[in-house]
Protein backbone atom coordinates (compact mmCIF):
# COMPACT_ATOMS: atom_id res chain seq x y z
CA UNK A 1 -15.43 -53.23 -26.70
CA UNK A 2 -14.91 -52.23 -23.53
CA UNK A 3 -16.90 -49.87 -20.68
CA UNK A 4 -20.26 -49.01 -21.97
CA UNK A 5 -21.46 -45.19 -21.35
CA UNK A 6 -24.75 -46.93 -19.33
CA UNK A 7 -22.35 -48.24 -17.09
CA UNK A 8 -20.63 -44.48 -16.07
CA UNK A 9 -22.60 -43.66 -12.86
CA UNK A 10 -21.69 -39.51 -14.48
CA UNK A 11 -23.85 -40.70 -17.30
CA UNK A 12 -26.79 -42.22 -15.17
CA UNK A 13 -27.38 -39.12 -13.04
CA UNK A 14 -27.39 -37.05 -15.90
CA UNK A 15 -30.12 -38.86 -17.63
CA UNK A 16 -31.91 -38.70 -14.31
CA UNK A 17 -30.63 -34.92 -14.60
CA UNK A 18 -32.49 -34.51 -17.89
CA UNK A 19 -35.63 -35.80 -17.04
CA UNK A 20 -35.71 -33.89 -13.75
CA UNK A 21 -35.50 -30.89 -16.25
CA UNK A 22 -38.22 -32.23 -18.66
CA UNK A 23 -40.88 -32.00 -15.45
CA UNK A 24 -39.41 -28.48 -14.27
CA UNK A 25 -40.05 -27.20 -17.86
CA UNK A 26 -43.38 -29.09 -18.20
CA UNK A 27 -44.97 -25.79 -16.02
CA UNK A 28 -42.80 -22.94 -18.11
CA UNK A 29 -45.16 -20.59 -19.75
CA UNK A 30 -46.23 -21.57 -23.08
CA UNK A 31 -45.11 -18.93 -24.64
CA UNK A 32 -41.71 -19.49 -23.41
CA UNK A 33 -41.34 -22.97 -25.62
CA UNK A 34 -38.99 -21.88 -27.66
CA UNK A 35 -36.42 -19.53 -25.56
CA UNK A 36 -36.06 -20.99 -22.18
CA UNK A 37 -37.99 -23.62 -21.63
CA UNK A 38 -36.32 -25.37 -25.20
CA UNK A 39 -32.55 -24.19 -24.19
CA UNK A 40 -33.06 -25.37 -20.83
CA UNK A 41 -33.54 -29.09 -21.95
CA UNK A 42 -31.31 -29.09 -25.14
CA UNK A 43 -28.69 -28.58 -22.22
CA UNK A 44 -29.78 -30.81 -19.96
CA UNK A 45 -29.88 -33.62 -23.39
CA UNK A 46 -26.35 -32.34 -24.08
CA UNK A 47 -24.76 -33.66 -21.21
CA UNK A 48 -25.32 -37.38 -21.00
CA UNK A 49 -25.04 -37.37 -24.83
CA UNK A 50 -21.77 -36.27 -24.87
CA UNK A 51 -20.89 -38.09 -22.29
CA UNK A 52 -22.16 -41.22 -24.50
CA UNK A 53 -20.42 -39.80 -27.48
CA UNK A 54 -17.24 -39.00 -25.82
CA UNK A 55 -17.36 -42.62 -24.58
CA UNK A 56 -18.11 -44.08 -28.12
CA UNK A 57 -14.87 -42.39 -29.65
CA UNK A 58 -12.57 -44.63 -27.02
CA UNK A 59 -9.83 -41.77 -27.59
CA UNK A 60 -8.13 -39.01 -26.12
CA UNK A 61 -11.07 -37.32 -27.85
CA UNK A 62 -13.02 -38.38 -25.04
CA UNK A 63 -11.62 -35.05 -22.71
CA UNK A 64 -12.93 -32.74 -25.63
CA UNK A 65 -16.51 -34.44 -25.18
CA UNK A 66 -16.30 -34.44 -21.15
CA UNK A 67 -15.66 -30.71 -21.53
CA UNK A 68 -18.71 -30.27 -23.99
CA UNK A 69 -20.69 -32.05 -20.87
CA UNK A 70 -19.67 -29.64 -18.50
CA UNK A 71 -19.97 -26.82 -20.60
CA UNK A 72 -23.32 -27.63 -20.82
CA UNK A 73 -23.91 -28.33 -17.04
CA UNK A 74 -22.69 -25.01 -16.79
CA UNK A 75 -25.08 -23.61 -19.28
CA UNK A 76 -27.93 -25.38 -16.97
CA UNK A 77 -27.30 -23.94 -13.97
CA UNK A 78 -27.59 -21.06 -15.50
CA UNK A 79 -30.64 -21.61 -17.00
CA UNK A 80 -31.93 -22.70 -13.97
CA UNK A 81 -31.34 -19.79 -12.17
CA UNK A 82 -33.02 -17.57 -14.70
CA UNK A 83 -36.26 -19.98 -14.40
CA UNK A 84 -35.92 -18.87 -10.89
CA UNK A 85 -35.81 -15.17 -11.47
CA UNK A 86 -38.37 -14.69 -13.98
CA UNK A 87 -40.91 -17.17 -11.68
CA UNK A 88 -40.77 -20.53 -13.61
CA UNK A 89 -39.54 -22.35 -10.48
CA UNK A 90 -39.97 -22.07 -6.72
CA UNK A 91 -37.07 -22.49 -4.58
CA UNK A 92 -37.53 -25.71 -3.30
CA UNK A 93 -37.49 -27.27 -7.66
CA UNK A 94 -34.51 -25.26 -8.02
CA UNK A 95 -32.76 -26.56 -5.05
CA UNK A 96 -33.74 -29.95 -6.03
CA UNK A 97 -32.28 -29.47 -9.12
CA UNK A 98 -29.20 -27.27 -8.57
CA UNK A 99 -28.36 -30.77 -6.02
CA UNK A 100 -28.67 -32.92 -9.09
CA UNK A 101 -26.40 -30.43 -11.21
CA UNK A 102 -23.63 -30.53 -8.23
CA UNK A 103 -23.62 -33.89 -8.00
CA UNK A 104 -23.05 -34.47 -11.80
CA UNK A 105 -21.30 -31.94 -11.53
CA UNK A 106 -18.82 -33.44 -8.68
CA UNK A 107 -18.43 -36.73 -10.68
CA UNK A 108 -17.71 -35.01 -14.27
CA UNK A 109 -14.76 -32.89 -13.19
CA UNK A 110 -13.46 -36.68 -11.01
CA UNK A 111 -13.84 -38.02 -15.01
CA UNK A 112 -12.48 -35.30 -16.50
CA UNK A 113 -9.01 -35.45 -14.11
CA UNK A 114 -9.25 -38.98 -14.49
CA UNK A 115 -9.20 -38.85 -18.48
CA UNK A 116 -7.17 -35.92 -18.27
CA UNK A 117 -3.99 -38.04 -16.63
CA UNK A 118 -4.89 -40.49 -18.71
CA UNK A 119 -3.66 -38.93 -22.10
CA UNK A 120 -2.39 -36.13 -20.88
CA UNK A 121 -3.25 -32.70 -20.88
């Protein structure tokens, strides 16, 4: 069958990615469960699974996924940064974290090109 999605070292640091998130959240306020503190990991999920999904289709479809993923990292940096305004985080979690994001970050867009010459753009 080919490559496995395990095997993508994008897909390994964004599971690491996610669970990083899972602790950050872990402190949110509890009244927060179901605005930032659910949003924030949905995200974080988002990426490695379409990343697995994208993987799974074994197609040109596999950009459309990639871009999902980094629409999503997007969407967690973001996030992150409002954890960091209202409180949620101190600055040394969201530096932690913001260094996970630009590393999966870094290797998503290499992907992305990669895929991209692949089948064209």
């Amino acid at each position: 069958m080919g490559r496995s999605y395990k095997d993508r070292v994008v897909w390994q640091k964004a599971m690491d990615l996610v669970a990083s998130k899972y602790r950050a959240t872990a402190g949110f306020p509890k009244d927060d469960l179901f605005g930032l503190t659910s949003q924030a990991r949905l995200a974080a999920v988002s990426i490695p699974s379409n990343i697995a999904e994208g993987q799974g289709r074994l197609s040109k479809e596999f950009r459309h996924f990639l871009g999902q993923a980094r629409g999503s990292l997007m969407e967690l940096e973001t996030q992150v940064q409002v954890a960091e305004r209202l409180g949620y985080l101190r600055s040394q979690e969201v530096a932690a974290l913001l260094q996970s994001w630009a590393e999966v970050g870094r290797i998503l867009n290499g992907l992305l090109a990669s895929v991209s010459r692949q089948f064209g753009s």
